[in-house]
N, C-alpha and C. Protein backbone atom coordinates (compact mmCIF):
# COMPACT_ATOMS: atom_id res chain seq x y z
N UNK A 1 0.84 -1.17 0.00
CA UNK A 1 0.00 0.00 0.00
C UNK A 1 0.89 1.25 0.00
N UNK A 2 0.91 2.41 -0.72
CA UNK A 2 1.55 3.34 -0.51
C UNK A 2 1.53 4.47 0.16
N UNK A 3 1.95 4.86 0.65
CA UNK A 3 2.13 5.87 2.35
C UNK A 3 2.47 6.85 1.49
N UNK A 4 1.58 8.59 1.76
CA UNK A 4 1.31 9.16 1.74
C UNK A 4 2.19 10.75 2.29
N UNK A 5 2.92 11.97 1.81
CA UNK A 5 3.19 13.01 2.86
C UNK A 5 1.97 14.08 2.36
N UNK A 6 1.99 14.98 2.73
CA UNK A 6 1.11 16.28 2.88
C UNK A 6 1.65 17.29 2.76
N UNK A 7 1.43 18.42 2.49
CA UNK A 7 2.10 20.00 2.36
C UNK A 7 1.09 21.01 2.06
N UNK A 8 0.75 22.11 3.06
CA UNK A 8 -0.37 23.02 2.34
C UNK A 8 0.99 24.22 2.00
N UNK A 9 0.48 25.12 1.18
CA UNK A 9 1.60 26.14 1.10
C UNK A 9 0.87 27.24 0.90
N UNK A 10 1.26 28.85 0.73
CA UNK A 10 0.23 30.00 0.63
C UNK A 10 0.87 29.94 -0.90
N UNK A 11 0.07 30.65 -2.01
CA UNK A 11 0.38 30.75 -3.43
C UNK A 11 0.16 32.48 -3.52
N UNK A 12 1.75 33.01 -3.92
CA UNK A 12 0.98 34.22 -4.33
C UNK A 12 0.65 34.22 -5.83
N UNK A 13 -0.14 35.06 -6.10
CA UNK A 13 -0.92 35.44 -7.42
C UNK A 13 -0.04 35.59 -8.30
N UNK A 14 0.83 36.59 -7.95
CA UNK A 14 1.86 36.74 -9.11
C UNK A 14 2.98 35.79 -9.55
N UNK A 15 2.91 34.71 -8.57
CA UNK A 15 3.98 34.32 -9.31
C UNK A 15 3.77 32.48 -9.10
N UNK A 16 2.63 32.46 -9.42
CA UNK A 16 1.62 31.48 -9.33
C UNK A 16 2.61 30.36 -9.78
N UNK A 17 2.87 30.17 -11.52
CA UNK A 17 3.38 29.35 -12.26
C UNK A 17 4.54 28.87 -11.49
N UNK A 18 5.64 29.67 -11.06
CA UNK A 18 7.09 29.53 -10.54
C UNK A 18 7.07 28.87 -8.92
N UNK A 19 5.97 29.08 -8.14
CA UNK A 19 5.59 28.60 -7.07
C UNK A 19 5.04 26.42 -7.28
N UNK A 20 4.14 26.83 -8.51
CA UNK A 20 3.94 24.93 -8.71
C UNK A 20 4.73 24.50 -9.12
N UNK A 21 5.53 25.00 -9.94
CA UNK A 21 6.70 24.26 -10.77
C UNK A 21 8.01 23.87 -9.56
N UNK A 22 8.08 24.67 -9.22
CA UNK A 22 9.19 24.24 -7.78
C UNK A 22 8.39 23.43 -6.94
N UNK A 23 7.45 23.60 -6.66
CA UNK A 23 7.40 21.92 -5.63
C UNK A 23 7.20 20.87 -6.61
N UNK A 24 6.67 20.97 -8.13
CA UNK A 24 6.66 19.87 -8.59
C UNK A 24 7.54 19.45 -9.16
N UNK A 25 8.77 20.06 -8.73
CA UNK A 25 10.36 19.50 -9.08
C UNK A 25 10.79 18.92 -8.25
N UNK A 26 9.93 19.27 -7.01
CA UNK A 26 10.34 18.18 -5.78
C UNK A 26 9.23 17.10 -5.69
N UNK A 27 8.90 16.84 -6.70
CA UNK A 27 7.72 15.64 -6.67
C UNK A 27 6.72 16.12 -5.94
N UNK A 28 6.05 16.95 -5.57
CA UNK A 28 4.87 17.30 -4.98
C UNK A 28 4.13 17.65 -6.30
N UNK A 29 2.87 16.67 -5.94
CA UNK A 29 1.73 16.68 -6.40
C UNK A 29 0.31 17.86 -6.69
N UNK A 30 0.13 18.56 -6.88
CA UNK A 30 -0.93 19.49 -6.89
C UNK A 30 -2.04 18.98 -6.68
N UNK A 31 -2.75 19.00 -5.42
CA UNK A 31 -3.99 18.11 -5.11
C UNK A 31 -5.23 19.43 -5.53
N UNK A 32 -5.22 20.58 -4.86
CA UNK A 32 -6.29 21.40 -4.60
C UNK A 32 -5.16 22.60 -4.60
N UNK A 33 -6.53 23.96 -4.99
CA UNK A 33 -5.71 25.64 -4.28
C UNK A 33 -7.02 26.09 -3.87
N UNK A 34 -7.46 26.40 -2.89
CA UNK A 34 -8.48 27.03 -2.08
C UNK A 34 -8.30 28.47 -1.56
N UNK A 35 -9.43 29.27 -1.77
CA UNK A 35 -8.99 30.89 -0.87
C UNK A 35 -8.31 30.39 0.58
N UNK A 36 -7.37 31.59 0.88
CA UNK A 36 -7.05 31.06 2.46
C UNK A 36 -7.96 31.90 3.43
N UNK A 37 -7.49 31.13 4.57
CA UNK A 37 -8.81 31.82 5.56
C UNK A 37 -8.83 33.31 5.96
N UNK A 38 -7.93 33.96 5.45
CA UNK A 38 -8.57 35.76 5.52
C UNK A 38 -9.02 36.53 4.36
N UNK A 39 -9.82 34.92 2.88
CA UNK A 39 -10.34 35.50 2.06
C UNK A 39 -9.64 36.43 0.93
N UNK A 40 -8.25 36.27 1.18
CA UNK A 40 -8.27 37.47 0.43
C UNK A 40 -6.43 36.37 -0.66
N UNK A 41 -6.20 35.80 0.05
CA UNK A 41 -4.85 34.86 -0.75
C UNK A 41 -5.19 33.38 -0.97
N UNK A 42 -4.47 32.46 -0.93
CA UNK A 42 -4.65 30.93 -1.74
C UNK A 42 -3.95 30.34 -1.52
N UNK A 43 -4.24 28.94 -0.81
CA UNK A 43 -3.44 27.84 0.00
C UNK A 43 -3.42 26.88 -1.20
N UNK A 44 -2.11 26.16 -1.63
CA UNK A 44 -1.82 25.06 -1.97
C UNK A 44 -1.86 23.78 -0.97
N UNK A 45 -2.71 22.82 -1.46
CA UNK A 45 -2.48 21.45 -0.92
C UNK A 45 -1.74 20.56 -1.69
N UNK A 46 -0.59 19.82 -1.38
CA UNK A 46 0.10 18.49 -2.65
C UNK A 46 0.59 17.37 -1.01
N UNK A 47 0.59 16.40 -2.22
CA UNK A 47 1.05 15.09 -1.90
C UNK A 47 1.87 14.92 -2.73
N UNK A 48 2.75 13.68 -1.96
CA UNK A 48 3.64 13.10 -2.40
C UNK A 48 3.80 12.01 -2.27
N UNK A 49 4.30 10.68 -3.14
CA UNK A 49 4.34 9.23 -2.08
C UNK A 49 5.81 9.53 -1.41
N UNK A 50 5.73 8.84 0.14
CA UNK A 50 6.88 8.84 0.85
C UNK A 50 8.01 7.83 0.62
N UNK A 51 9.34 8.33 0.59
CA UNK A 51 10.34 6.97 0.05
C UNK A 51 10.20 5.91 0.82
C-alpha cells in the first residue's frame, strides 16, 4: 500500500506558475488551491508518495 506526505503552502498570485513548478520539481503533487482563511490569498495542498 503506498504511504502518503502532505504540504499546504500559501500561493501568491503573481507568481503562481514559478511557485507549482518548484514543488513539482520536488515531486509534490498538486492536489487542490483554495482561498485562504482571511479571504483574500490561496493555500496550496500536494502530496507526495513517501520513500
Amino acid at each position: 500500500m503506498k504511504k502518503w506526505e502532505y504540504l499546504t503552502a500559501p500561493v501568491l498570485i503573481h507568481s503562481t506558475k514559478m511557485i507549482l513548478d518548484n514543488f513539482g520539481a520536488d515531486g509534490w503533487e498538486l492536489v487542490q488551491i483554495v482561498q485562504g482563511p482571511d479571504g483574500q490569498g490561496l493555500v496550496a495542498y500536494f502530496k507526495r508518495e513517501k520513500a
